[in-house]
PDB file of N, CA and C in Angstrom:
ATOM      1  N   UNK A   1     -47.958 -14.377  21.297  1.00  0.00           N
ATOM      2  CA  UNK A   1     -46.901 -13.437  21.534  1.00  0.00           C
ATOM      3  C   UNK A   1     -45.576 -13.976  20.997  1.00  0.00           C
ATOM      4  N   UNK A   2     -45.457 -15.122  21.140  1.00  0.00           N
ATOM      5  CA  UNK A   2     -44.512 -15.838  20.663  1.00  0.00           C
ATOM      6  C   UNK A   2     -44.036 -15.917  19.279  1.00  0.00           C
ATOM      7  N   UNK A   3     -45.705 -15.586  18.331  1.00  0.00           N
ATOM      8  CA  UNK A   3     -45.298 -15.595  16.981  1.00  0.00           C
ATOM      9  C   UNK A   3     -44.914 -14.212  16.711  1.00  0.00           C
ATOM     10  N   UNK A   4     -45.347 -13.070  17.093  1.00  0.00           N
ATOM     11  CA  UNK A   4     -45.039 -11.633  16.921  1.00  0.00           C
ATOM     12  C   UNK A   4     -43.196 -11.912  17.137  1.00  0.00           C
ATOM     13  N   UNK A   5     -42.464 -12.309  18.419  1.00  0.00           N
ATOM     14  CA  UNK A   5     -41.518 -12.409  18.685  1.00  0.00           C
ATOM     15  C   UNK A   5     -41.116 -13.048  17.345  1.00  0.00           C
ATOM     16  N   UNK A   6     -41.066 -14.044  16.826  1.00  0.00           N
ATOM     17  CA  UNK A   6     -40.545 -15.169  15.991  1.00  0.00           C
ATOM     18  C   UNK A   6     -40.786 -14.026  14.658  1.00  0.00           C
ATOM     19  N   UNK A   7     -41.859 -13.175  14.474  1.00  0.00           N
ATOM     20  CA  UNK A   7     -41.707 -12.504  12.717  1.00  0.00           C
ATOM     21  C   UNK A   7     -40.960 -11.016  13.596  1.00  0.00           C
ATOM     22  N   UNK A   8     -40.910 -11.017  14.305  1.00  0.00           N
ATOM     23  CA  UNK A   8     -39.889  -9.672  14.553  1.00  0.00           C
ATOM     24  C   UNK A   8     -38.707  -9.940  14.286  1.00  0.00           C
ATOM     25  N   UNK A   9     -38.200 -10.973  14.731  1.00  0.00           N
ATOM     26  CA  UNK A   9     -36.648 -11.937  15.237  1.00  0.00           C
ATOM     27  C   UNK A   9     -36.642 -11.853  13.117  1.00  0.00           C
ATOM     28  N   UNK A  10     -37.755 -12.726  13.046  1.00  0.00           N
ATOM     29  CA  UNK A  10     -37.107 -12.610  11.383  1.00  0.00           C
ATOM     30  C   UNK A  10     -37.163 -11.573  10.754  1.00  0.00           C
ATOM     31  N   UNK A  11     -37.920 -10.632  10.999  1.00  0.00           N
ATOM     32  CA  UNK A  11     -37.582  -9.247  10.003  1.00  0.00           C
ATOM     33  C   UNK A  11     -36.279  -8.675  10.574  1.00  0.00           C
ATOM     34  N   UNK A  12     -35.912  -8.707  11.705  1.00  0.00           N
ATOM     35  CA  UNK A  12     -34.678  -8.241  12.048  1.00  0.00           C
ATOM     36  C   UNK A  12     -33.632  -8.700  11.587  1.00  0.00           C
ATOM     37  N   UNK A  13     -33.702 -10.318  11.391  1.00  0.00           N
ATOM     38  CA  UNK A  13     -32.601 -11.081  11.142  1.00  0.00           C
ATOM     39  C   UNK A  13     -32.632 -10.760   9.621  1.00  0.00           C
ATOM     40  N   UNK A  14     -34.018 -10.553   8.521  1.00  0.00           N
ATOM     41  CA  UNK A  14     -33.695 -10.276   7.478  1.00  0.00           C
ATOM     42  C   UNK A  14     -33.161  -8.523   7.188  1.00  0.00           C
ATOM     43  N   UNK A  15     -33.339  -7.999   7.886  1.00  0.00           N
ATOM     44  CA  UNK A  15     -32.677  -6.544   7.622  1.00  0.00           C
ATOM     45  C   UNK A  15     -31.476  -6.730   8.242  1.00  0.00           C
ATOM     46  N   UNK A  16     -30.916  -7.678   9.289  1.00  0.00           N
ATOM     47  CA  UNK A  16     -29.599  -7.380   9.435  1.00  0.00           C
ATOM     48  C   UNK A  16     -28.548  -8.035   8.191  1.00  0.00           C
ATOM     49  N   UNK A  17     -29.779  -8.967   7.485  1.00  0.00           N
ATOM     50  CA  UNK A  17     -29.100  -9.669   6.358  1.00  0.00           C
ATOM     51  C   UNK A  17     -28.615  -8.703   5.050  1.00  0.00           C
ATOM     52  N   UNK A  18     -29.990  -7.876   5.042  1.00  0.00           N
ATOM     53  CA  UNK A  18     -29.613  -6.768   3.621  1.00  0.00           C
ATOM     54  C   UNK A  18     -28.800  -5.986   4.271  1.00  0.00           C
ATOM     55  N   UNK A  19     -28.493  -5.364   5.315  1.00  0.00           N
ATOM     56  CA  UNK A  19     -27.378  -4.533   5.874  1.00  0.00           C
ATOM     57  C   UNK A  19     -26.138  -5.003   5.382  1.00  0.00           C
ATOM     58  N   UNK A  20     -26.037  -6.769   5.612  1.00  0.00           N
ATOM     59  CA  UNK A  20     -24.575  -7.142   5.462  1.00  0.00           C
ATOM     60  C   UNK A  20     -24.378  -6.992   3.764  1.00  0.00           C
ATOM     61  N   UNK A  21     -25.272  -7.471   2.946  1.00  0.00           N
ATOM     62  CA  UNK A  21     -25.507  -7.517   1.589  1.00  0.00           C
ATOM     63  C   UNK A  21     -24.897  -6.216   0.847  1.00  0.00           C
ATOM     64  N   UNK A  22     -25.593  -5.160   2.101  1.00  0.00           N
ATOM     65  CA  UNK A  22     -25.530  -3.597   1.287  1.00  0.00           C
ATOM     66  C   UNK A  22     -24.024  -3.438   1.495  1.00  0.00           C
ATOM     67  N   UNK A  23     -23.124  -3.695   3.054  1.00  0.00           N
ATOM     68  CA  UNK A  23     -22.223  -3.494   3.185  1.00  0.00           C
ATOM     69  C   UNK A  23     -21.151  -4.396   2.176  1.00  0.00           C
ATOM     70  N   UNK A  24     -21.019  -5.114   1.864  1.00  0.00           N
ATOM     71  CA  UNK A  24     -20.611  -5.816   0.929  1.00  0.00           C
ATOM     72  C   UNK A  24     -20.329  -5.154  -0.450  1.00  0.00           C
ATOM     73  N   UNK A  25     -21.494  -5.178  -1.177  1.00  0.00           N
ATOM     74  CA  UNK A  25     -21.712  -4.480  -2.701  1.00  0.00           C
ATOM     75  C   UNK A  25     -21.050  -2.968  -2.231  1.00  0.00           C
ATOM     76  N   UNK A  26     -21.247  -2.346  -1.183  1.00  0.00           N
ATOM     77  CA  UNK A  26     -20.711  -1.033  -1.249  1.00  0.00           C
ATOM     78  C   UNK A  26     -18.721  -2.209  -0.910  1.00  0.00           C
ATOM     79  N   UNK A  27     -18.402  -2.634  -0.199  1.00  0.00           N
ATOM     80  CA  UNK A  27     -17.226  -2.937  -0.035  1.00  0.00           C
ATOM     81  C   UNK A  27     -16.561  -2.862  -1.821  1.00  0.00           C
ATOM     82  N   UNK A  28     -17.347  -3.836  -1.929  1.00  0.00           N
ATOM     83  CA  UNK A  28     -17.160  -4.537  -3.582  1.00  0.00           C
ATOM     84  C   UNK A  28     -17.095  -3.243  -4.521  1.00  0.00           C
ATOM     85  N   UNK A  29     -17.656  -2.258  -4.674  1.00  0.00           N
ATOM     86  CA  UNK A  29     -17.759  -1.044  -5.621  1.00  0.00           C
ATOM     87  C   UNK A  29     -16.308  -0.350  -5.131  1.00  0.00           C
ATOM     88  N   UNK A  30     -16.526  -0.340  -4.029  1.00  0.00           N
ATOM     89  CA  UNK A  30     -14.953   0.687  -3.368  1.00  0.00           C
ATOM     90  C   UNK A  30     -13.754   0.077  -4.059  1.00  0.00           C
ATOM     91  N   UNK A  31     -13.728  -1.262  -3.803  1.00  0.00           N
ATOM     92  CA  UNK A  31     -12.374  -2.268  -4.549  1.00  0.00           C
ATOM     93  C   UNK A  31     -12.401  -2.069  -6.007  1.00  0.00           C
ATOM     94  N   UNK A  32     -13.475  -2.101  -6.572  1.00  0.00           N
ATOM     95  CA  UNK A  32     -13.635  -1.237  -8.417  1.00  0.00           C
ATOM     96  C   UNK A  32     -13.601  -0.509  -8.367  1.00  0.00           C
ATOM     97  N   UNK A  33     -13.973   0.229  -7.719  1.00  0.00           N
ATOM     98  CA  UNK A  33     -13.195   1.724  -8.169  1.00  0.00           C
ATOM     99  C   UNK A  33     -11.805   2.055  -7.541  1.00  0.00           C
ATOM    100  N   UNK A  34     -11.563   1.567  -6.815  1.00  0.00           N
ATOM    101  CA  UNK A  34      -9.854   1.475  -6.517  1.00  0.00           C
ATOM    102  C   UNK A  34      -8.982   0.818  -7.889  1.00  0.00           C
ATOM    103  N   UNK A  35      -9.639   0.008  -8.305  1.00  0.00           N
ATOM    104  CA  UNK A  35      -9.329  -0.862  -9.637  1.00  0.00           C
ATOM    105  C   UNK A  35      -9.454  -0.067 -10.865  1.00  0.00           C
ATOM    106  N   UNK A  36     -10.469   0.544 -11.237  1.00  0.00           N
ATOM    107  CA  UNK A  36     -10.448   1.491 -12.254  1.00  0.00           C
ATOM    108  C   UNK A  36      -9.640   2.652 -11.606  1.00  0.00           C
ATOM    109  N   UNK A  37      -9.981   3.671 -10.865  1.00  0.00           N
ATOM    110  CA  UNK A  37      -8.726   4.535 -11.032  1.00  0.00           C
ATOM    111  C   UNK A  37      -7.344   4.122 -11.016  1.00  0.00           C
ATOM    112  N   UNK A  38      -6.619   3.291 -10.722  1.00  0.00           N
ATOM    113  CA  UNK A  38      -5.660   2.918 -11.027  1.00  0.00           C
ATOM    114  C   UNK A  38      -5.429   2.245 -12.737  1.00  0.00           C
ATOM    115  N   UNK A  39      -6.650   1.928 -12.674  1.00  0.00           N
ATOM    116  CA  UNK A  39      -6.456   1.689 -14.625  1.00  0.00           C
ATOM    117  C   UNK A  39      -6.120   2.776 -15.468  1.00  0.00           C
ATOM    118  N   UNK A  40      -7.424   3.822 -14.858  1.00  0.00           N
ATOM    119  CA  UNK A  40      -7.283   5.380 -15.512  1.00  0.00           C
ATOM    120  C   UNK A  40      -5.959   6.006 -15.076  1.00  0.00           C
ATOM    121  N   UNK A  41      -5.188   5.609 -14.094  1.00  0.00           N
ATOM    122  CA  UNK A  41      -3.932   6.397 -13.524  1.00  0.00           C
ATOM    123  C   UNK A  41      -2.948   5.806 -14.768  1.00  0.00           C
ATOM    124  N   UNK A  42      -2.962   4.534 -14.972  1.00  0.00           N
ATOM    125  CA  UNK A  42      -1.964   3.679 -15.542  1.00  0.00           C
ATOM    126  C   UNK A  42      -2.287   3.990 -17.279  1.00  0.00           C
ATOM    127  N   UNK A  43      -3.443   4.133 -17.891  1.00  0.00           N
ATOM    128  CA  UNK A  43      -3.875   4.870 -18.931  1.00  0.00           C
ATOM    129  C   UNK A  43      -3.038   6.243 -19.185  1.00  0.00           C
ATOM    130  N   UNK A  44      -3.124   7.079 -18.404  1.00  0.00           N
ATOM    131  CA  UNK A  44      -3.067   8.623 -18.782  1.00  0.00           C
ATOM    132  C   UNK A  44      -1.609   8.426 -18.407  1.00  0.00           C
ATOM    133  N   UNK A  45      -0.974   7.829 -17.607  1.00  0.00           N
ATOM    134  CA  UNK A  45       0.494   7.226 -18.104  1.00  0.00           C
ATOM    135  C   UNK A  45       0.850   7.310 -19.401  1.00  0.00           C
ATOM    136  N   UNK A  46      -0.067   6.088 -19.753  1.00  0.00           N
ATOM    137  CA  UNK A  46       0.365   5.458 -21.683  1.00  0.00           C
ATOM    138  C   UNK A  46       0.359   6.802 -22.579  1.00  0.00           C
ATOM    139  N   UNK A  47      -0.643   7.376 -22.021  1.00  0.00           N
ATOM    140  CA  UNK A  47      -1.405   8.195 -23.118  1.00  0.00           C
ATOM    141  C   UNK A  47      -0.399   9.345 -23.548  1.00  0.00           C
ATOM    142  N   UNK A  48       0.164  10.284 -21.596  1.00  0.00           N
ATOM    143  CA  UNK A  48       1.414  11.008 -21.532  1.00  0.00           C
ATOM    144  C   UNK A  48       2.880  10.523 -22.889  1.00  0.00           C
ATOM    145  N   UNK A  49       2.682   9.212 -22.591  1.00  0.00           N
ATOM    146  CA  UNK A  49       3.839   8.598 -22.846  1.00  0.00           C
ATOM    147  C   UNK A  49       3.756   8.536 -24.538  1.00  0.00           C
ATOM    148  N   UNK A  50       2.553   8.471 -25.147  1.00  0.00           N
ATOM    149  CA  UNK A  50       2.428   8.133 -26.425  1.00  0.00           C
ATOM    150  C   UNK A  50       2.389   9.531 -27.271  1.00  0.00           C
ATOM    151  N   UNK A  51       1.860  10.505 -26.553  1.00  0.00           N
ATOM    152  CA  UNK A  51       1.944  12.374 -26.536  1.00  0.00           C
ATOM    153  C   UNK A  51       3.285  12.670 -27.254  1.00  0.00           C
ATOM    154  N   UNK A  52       4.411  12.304 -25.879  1.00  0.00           N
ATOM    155  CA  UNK A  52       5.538  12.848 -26.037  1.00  0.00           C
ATOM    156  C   UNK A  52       6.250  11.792 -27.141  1.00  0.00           C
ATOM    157  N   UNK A  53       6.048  10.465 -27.020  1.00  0.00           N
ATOM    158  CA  UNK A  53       6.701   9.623 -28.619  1.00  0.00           C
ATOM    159  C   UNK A  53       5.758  10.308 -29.910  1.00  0.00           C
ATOM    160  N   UNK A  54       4.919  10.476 -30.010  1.00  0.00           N
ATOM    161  CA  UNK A  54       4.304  11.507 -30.957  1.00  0.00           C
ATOM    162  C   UNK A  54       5.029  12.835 -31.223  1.00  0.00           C
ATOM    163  N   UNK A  55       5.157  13.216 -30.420  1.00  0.00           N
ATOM    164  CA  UNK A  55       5.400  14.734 -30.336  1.00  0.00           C
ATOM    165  C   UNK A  55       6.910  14.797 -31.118  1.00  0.00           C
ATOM    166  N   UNK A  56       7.664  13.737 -30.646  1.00  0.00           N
ATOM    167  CA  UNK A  56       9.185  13.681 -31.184  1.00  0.00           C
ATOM    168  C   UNK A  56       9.096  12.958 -32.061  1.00  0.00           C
ATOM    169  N   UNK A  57       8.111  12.303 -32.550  1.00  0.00           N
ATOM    170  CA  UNK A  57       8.225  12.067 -34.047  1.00  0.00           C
ATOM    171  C   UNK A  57       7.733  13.345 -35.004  1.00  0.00           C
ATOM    172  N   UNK A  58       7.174  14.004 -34.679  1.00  0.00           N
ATOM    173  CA  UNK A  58       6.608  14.911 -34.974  1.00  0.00           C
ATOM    174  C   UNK A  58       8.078  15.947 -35.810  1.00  0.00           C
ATOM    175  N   UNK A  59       8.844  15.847 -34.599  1.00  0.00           N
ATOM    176  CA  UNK A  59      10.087  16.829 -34.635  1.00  0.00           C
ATOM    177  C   UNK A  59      11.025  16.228 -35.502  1.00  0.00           C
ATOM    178  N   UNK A  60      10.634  15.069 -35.314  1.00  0.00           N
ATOM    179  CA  UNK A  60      12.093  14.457 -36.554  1.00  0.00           C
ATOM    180  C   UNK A  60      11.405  14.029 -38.134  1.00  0.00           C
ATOM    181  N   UNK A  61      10.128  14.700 -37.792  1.00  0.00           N
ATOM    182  CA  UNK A  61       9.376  14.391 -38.841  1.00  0.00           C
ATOM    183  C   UNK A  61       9.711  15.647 -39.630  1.00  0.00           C
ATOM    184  N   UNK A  62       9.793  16.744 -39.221  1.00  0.00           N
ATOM    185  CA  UNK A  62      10.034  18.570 -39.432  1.00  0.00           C
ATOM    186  C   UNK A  62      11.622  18.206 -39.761  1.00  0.00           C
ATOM    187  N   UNK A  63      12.533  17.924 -39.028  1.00  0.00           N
ATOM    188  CA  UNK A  63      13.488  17.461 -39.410  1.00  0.00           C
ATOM    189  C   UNK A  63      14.163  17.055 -40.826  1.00  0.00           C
ATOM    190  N   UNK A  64      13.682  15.767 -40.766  1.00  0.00           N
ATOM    191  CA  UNK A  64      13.762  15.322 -41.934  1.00  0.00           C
ATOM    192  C   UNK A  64      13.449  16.078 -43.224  1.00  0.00           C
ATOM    193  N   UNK A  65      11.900  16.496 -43.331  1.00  0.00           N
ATOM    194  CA  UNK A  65      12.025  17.159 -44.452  1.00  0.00           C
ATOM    195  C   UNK A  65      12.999  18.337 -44.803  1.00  0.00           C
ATOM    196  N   UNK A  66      12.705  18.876 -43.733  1.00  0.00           N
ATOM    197  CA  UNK A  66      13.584  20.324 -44.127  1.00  0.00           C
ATOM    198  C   UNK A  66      15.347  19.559 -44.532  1.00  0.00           C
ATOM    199  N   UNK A  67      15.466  18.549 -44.184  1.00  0.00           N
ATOM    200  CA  UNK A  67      16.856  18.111 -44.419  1.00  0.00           C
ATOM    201  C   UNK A  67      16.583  17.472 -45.878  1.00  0.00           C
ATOM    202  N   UNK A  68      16.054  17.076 -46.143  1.00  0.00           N
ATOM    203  CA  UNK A  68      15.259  16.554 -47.454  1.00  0.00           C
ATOM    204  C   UNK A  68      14.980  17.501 -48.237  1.00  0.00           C
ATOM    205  N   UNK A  69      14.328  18.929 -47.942  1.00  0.00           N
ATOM    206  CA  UNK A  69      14.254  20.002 -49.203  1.00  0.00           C
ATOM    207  C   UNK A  69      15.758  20.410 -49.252  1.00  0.00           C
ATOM    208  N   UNK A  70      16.740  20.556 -48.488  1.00  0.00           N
ATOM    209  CA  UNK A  70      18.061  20.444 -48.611  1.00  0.00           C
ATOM    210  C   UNK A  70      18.800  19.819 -49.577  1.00  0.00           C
ATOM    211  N   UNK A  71      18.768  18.681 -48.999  1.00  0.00           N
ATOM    212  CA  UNK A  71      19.526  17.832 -49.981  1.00  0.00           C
ATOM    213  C   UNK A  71      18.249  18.040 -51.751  1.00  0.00           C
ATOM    214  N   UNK A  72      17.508  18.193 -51.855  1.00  0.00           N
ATOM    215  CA  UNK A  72      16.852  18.322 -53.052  1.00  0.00           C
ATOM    216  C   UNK A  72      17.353  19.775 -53.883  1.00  0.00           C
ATOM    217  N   UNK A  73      17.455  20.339 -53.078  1.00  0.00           N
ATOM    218  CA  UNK A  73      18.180  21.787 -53.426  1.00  0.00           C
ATOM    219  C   UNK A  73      19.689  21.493 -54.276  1.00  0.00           C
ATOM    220  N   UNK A  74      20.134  21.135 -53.062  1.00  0.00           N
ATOM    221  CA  UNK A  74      21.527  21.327 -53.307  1.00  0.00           C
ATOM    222  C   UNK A  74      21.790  19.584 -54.698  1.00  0.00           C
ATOM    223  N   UNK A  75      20.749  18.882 -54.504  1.00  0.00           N
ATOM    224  CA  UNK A  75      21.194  17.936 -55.783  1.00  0.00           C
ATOM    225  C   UNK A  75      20.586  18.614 -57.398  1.00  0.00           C
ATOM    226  N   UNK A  76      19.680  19.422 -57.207  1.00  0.00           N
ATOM    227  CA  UNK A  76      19.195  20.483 -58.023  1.00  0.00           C
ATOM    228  C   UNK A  76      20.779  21.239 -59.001  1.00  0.00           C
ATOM    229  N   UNK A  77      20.767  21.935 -57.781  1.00  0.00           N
ATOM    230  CA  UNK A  77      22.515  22.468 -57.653  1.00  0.00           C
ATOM    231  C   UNK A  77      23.247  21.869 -58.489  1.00  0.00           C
ATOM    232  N   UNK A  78      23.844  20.849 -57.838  1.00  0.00           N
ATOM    233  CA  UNK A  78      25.098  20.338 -58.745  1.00  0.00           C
ATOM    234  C   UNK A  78      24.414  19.505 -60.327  1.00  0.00           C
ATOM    235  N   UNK A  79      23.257  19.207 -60.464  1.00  0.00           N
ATOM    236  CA  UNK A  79      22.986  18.894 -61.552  1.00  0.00           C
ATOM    237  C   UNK A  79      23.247  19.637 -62.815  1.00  0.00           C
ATOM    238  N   UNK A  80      22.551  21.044 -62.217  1.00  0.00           N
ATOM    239  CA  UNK A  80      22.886  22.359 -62.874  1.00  0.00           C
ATOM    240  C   UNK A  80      24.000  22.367 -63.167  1.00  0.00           C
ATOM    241  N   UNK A  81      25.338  22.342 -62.162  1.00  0.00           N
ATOM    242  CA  UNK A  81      27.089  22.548 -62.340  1.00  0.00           C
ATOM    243  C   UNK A  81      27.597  21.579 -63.701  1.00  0.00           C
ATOM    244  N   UNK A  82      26.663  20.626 -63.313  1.00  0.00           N
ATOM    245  CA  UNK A  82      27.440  19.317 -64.093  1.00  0.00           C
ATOM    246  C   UNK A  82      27.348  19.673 -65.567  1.00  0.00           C
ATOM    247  N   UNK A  83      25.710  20.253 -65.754  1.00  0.00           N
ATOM    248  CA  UNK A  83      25.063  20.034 -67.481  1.00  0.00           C
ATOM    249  C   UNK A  83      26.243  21.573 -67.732  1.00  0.00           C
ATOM    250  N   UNK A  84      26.558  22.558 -66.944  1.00  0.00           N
ATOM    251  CA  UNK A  84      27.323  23.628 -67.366  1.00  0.00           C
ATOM    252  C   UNK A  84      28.635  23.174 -67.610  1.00  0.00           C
ATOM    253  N   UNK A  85      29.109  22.321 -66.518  1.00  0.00           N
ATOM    254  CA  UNK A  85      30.440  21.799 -66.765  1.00  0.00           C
ATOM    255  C   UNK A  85      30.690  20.765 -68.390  1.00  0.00           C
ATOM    256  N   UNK A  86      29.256  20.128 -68.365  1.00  0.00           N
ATOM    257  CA  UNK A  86      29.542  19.064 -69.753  1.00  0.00           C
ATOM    258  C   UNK A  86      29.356  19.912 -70.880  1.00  0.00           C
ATOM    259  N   UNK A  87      28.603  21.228 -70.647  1.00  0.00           N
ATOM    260  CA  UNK A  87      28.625  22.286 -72.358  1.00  0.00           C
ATOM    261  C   UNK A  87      30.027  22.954 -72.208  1.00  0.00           C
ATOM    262  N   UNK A  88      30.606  23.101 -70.938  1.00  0.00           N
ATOM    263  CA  UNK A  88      32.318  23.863 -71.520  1.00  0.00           C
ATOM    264  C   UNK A  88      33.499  22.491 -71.545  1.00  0.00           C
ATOM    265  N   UNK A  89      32.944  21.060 -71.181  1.00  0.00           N
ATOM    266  CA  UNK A  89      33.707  20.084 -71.816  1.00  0.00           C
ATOM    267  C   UNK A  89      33.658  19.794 -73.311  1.00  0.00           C
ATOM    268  N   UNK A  90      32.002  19.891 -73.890  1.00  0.00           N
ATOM    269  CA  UNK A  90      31.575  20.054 -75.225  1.00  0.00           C
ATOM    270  C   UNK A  90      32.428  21.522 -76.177  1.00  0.00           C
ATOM    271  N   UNK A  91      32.682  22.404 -75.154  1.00  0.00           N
ATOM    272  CA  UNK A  91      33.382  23.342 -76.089  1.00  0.00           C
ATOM    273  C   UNK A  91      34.452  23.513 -76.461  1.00  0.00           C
ATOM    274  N   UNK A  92      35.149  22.881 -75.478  1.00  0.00           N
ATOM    275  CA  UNK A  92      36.277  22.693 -75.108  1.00  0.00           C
ATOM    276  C   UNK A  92      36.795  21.476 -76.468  1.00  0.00           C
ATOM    277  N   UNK A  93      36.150  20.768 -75.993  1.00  0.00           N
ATOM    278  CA  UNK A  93      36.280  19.226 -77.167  1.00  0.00           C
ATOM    279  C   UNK A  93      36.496  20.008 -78.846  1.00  0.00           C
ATOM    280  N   UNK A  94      35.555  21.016 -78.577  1.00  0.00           N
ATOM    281  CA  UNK A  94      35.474  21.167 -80.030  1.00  0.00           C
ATOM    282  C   UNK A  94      36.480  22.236 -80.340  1.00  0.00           C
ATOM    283  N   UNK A  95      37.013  23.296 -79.471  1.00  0.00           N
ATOM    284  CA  UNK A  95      38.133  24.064 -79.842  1.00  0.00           C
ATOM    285  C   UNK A  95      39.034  23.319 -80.137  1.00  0.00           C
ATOM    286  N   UNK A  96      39.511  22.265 -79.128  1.00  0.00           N
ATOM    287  CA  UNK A  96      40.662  21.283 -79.373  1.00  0.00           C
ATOM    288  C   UNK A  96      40.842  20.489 -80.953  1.00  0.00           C
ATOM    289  N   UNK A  97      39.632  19.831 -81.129  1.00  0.00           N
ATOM    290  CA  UNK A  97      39.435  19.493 -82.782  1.00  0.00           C
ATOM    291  C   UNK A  97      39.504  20.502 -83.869  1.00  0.00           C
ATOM    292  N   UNK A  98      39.224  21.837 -83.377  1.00  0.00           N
ATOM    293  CA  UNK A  98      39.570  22.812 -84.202  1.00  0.00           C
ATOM    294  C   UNK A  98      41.269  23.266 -84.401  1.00  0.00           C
ATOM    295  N   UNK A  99      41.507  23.778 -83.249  1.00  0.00           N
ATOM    296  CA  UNK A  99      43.453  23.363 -82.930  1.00  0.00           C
ATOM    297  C   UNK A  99      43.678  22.283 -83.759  1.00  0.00           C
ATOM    298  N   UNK A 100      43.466  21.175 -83.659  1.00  0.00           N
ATOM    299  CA  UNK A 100      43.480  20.323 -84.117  1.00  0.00           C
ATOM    300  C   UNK A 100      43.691  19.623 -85.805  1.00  0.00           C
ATOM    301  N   UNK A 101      42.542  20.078 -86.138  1.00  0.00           N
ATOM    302  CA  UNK A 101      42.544  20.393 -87.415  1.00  0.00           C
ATOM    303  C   UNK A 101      43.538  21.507 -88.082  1.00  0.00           C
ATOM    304  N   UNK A 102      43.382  22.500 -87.404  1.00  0.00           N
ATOM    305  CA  UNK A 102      44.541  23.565 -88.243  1.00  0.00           C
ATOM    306  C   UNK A 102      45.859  23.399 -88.118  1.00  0.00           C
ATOM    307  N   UNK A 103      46.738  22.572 -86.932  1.00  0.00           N
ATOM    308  CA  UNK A 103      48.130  21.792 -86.610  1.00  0.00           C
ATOM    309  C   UNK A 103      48.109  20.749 -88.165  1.00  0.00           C
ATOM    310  N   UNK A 104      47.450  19.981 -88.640  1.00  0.00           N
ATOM    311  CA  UNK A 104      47.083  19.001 -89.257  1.00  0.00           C
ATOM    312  C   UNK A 104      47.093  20.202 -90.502  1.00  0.00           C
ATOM    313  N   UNK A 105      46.451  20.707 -91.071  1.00  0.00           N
ATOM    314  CA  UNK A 105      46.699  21.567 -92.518  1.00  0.00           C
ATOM    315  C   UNK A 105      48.277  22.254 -92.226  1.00  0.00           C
ATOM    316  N   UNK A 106      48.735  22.530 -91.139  1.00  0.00           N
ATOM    317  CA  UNK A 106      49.879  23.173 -90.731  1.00  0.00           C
ATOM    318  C   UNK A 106      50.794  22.029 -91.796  1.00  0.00           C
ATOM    319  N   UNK A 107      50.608  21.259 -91.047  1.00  0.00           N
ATOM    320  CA  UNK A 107      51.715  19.690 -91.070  1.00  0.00           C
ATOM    321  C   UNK A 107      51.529  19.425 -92.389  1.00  0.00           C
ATOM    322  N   UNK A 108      50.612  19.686 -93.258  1.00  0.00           N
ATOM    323  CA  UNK A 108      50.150  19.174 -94.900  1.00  0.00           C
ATOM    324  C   UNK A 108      51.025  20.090 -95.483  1.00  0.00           C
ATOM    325  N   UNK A 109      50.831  21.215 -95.344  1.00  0.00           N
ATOM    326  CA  UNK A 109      51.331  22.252 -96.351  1.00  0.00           C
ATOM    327  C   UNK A 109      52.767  22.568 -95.870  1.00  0.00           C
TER     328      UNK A 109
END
């Protein structure tokens, strides 16, 4: 009777052992996953955070160009003014040498 007592005592003592075991690993999983969602909390932080620095690069990205087909325009522009301005300096040059010339036969004769 004594040995029945003694393998009862130990199957008990070994199931109160996997009880503590089970309680444990479940303790231990609860603390990881307290640990990962706070990773995933601290993630979708970054992620928010990298969205909106995206997003406003995005805008100064739109920005820029359109300020860039601008200025391409308008240097378009005055290139145009300039080559018009240097053919009525070219015409100009040459009326003057013409004046020029005829003051000069003036002055001969």
């Amino acid at each position: 009777m004594e040995a029945v007592q003694d393998a009862g005592a130990d199957t008990l003592a070994s199931l109160e052992e996997r009880i503590n075991r089970a309680v444990q690993a479940i303790a231990n999983l609860r603390n990881q996953n307290n640990e990962l969602q706070q990773r995933v909390k601290s993630m979708e932080q970054e992620l928010d955070s990298a969205r909106a620095e995206r997003d406003e690069a995005r805008g100064l990205s739109e920005e820029f160009q359109k300020e860039n087909s601008e200025l391409v325009e308008k240097a378009n522009r005055l290139s145009k003014e300039v080559e018009e301005l240097r053919g009525e300096r070219k015409e100009v040059k040459t009326r003057i040498e013409k004046l020029l010339n005829q003051l000069d036969l003036l002055g001969a004769s």
